[in-house]
Protein backbone atom coordinates (compact mmCIF):
# COMPACT_ATOMS: atom_id res chain seq x y z
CA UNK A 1 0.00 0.00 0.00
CA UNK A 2 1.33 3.35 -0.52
CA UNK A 3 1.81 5.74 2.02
CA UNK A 4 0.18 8.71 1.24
CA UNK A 5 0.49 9.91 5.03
CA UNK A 6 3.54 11.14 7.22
CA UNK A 7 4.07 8.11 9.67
CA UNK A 8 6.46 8.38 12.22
CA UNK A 9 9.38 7.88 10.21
CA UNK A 10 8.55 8.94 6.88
CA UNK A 11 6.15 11.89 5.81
CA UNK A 12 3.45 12.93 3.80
CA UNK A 13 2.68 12.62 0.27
CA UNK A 14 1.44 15.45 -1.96
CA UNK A 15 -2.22 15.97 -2.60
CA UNK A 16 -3.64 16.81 -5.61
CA UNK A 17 -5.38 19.31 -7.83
CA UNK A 18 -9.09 19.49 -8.30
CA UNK A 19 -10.29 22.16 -10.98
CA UNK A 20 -12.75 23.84 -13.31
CA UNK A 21 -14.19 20.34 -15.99
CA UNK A 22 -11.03 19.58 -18.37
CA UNK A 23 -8.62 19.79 -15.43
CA UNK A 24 -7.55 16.92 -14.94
CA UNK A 25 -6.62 15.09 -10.73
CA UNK A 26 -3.13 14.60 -10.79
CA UNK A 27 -1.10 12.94 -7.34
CA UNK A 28 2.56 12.73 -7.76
CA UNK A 29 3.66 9.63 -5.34
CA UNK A 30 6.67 9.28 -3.56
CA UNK A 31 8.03 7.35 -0.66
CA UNK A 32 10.04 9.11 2.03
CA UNK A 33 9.87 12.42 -0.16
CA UNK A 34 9.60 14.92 3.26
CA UNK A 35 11.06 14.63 6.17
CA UNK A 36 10.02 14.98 9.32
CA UNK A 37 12.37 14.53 12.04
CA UNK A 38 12.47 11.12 12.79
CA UNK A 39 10.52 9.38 15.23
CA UNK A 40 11.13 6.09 17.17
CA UNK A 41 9.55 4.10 19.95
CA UNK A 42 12.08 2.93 22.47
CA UNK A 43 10.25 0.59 24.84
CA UNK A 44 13.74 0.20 27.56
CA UNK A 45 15.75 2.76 28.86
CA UNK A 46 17.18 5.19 26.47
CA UNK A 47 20.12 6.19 29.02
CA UNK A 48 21.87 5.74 26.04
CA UNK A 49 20.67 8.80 24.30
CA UNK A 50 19.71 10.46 27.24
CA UNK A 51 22.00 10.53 30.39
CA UNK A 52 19.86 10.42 33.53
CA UNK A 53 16.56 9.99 32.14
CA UNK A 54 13.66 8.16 33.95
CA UNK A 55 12.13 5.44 32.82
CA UNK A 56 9.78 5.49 29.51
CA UNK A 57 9.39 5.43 25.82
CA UNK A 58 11.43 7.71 24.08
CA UNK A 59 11.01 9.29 20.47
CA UNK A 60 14.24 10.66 18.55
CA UNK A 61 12.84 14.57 17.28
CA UNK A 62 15.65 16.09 15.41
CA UNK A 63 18.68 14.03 17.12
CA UNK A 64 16.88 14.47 20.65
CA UNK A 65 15.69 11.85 22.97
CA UNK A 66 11.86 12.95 24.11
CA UNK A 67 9.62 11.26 26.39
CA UNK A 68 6.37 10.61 24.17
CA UNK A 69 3.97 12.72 25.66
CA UNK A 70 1.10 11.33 28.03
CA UNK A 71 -2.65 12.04 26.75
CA UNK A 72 -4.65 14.63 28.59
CA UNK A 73 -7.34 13.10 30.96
CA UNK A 74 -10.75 12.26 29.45
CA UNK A 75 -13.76 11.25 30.49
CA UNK A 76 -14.84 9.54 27.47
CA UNK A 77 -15.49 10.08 23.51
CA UNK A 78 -16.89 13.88 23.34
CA UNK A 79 -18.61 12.54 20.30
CA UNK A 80 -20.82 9.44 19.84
CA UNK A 81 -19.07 7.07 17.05
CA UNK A 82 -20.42 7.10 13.98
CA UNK A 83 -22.01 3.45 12.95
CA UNK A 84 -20.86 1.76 9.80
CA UNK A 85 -23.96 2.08 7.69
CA UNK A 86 -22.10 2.13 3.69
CA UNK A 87 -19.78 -0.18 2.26
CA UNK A 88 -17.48 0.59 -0.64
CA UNK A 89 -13.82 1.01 -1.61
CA UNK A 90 -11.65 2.80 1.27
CA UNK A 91 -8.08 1.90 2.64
CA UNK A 92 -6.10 3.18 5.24
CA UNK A 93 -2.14 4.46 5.45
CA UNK A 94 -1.94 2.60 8.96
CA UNK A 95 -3.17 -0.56 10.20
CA UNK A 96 -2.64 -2.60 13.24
CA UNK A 97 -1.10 -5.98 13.37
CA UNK A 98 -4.79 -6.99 14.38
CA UNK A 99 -5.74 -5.23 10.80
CA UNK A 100 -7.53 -2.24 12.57
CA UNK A 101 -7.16 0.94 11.18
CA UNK A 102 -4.45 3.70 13.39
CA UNK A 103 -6.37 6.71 14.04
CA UNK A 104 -6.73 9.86 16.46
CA UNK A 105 -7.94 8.91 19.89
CA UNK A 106 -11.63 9.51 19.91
CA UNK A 107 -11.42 10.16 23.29
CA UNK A 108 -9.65 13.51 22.76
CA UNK A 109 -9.88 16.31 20.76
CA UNK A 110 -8.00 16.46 17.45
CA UNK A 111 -6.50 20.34 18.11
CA UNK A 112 -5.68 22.45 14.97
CA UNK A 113 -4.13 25.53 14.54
CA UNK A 114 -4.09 27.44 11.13
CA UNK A 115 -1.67 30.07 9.78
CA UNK A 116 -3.59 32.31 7.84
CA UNK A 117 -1.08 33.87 5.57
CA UNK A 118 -2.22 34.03 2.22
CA UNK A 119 -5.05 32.46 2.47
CA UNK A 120 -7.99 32.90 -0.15
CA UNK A 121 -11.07 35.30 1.14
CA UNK A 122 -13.05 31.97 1.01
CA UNK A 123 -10.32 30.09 3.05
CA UNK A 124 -11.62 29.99 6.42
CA UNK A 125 -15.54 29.00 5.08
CA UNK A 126 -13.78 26.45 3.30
CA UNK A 127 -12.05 24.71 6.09
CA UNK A 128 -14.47 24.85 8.68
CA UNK A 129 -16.76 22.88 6.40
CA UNK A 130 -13.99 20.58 5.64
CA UNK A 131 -14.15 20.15 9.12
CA UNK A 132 -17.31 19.78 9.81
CA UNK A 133 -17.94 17.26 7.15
CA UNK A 134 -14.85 14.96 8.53
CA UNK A 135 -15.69 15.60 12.03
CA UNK A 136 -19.67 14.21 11.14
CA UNK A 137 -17.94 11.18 9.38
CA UNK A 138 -15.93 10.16 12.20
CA UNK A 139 -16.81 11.30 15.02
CA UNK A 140 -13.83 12.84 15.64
CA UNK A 141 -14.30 16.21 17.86
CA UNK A 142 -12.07 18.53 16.11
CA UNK A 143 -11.08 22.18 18.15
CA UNK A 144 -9.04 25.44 16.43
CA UNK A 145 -7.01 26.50 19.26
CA UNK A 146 -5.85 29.78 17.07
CA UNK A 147 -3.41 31.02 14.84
CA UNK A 148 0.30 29.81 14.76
CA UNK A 149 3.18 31.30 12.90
CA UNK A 150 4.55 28.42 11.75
CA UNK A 151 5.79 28.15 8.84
CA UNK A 152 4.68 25.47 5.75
CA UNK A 153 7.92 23.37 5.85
CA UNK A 154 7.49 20.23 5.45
CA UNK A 155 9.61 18.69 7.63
CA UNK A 156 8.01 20.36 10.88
CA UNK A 157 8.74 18.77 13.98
CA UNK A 158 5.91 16.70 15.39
CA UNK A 159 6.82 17.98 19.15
CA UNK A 160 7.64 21.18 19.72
CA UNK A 161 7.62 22.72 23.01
CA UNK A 162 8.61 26.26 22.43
CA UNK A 163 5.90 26.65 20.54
CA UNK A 164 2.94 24.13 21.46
CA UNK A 165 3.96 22.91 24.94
CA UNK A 166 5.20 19.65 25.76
CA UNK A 167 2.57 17.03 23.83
CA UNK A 168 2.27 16.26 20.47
CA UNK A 169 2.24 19.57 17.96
CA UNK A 170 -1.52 20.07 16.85
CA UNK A 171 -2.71 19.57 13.53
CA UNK A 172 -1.03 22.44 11.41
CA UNK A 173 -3.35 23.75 8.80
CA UNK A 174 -1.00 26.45 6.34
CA UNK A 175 -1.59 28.21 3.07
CA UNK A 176 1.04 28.27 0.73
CA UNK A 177 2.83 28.30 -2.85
CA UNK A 178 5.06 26.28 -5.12
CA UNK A 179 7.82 28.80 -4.55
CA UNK A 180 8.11 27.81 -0.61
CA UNK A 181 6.92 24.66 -0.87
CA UNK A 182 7.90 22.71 -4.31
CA UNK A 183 6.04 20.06 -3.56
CA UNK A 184 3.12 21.85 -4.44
CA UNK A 185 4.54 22.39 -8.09
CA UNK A 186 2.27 21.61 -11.35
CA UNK A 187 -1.00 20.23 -10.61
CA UNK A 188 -1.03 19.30 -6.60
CA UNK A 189 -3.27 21.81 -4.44
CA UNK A 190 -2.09 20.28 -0.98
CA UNK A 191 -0.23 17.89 0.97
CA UNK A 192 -2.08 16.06 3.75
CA UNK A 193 -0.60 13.45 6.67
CA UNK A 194 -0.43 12.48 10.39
CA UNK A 195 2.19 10.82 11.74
CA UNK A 196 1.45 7.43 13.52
CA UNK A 197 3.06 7.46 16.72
CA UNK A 198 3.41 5.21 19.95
CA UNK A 199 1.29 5.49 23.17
CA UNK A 200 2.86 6.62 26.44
CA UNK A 201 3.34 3.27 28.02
CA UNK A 202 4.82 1.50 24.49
CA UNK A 203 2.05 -0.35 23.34
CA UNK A 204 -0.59 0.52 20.77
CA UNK A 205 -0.35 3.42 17.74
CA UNK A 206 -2.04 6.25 17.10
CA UNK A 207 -1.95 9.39 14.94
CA UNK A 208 -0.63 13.26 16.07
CA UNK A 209 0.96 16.49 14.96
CA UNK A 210 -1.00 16.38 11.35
CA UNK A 211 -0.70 18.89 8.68
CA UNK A 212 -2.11 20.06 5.94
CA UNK A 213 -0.48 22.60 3.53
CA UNK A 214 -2.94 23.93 0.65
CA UNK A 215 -1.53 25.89 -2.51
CA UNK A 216 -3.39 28.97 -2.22
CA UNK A 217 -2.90 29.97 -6.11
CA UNK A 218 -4.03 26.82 -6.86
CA UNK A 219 -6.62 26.84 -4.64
CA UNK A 220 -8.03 30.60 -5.82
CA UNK A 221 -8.33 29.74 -9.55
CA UNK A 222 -10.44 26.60 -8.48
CA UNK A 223 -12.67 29.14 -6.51
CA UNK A 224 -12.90 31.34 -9.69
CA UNK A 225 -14.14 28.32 -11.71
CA UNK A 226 -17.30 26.76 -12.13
CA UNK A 227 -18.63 24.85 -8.93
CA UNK A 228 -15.29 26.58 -7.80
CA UNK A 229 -16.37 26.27 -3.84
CA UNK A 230 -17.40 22.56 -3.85
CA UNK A 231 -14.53 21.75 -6.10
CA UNK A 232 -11.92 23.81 -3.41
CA UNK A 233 -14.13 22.15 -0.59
CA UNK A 234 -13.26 18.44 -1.86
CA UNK A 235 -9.70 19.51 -1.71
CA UNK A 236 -9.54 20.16 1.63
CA UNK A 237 -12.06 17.04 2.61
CA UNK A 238 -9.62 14.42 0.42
CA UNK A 239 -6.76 16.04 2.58
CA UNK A 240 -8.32 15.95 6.14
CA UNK A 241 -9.43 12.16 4.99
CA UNK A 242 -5.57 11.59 4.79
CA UNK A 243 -4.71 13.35 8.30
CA UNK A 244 -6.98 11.42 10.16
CA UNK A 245 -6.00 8.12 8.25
CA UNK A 246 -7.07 7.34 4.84
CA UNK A 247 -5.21 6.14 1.70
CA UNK A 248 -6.20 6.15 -1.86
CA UNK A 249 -8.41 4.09 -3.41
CA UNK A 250 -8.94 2.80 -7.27
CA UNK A 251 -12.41 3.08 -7.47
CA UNK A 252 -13.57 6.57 -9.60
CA UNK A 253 -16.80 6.70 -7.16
CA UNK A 254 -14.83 7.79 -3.96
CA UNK A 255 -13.40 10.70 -3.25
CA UNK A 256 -10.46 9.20 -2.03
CA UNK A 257 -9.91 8.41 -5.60
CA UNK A 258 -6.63 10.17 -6.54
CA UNK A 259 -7.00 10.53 -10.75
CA UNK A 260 -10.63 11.90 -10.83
CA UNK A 261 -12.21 15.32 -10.65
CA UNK A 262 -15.71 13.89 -10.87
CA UNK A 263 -16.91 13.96 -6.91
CA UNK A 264 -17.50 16.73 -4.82
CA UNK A 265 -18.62 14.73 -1.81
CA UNK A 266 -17.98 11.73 0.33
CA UNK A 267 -18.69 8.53 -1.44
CA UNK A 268 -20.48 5.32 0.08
CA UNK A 269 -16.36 3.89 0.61
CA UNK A 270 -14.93 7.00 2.40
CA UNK A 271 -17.99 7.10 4.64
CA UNK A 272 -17.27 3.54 5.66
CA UNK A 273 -13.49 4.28 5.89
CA UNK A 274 -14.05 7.31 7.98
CA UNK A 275 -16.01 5.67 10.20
CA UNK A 276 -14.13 2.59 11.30
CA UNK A 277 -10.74 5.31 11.39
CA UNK A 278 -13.03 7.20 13.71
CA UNK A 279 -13.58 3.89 16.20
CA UNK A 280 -9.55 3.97 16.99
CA UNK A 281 -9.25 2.34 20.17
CA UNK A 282 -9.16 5.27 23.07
CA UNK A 283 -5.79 6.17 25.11
């Protein structure tokens, strides 16, 4: 399966491009193309890497040995899941070794923060209904927690306590260009991905410290077509789909269909998809 998404030692793919009819959905694949500071579980004592640490699981951030942050206290799922009532085509960029799909923990909020610079005027309609039209299909309870100032690179670190505090970075949602970010070259309007990381006491995976970076030209001429709003809209759906866990599929009738322009909305397989990604197991 391809890996579309950033996992913990690799990074995300680019998105692609959906336009006025005649443009055609392009995704440009490739493995390991960003980095993103790489991240490993180390279930015994890294005294090794660390002198004098206690004991714990340890991720490597940019050459440094931190403890992987502990989940905040919860009293439960904040939303009710969503049941499993389509079938179609869907995959996922994680799985378990029990075949389950590696999601956010329902029982917390999936925090976002957006950096508004150069964004289009329709920006922030367009990503709170991207939100809200993810956060329905999985019951994942999604929270902005503000604007950030950092910037679209692409190999952001996925803990950064300066900025964000000690746990996992939230979700970064950025606007963008070719010119700062090359990825975004030719005909890809965004690059989505979460990293799959390990739980505080070593066992089990989960996704943190998403991101998705649109192309705001690209974006803008979309707007200015035909349909321009739903067409910009699927954009950002396909790319939360990928930060909270899903992969590409063959099958023209999804939207998680990578080569067609075609669908606006969620299909019958990326409603199933969403939903079981949406059931993760709770911290």
């Amino acid at each position: 399966m391809p890996d579309t998404g950033m996992t913990a030692t690799g990074s995300p793919a680019p998105g692609r491009r959906r336009g006025s009819p005649g443009w055609p959905l392009v995704l440009v694949l490739a493995a390991g193309l960003l980095g993103v500071g790489e991240v490993t579980g180390w279930p015994d004592d890294p005294s090794a890497l660390l002198a004098g640490a206690r004991p714990g699981v340890f991720v490597e951030v940019d050459g440094r040995a931190v403890e992987v942050p502990r989940p905040p206290p919860s009293t439960g799922r904040p939303m009710a899941p969503v049941p499993v009532t389509t079938s179609g085509s869907h995959a996922f960029l994680h799985v378990t070794e029990a075949g389950l799909p590696v999601g956010y923990d329902p029982c917390r909020p999936v925090t976002y923060v957006v950096r508004p610079d150069g964004a289009p005027q329709q920006g922030p309609a367009l990503l709170a209904d991207a939100v809200a039209i993810v956060s329905a299909a999985t019951g994942l309870a999604f929270v902005a927690t503000g604007a950030t100032d950092e910037p679209p690179a692409l190999d952001r670190p996925i803990i950064q306590e300066e900025r964000y505090g000690e746990g996992w970075a939230p979700v970064l949602v950025t606007w963008s260009d070719e010119e700062q970010v090359p990825e975004l070259a030719g005909l890809v309007a965004g690059v989505g991905g979460s990293a799959a990381v390990p739980g505080a006491d070593g066992t089990g995976t989960w996704l943190a410290a998403g991101r998705l970076v649109l192309d705001a030209p690209d974006l803008a001429e979309i707007l200015a077509g035909p349909g321009g709003y739903e067409r910009a809209r699927a954009v950002l759906v396909h790319e939360l789909a990928h930060v909270v866990g899903l992969d590409h599929v063959a099958d023209p009738a999804e939207l998680m269909n990578p080569t067609t322009s075609a669908r606006t909305d969620l299909g019958q397989g990326d409603l199933q998809g969403l939903a079981l990604v949406g059931r993760a197991a709770c911290q």
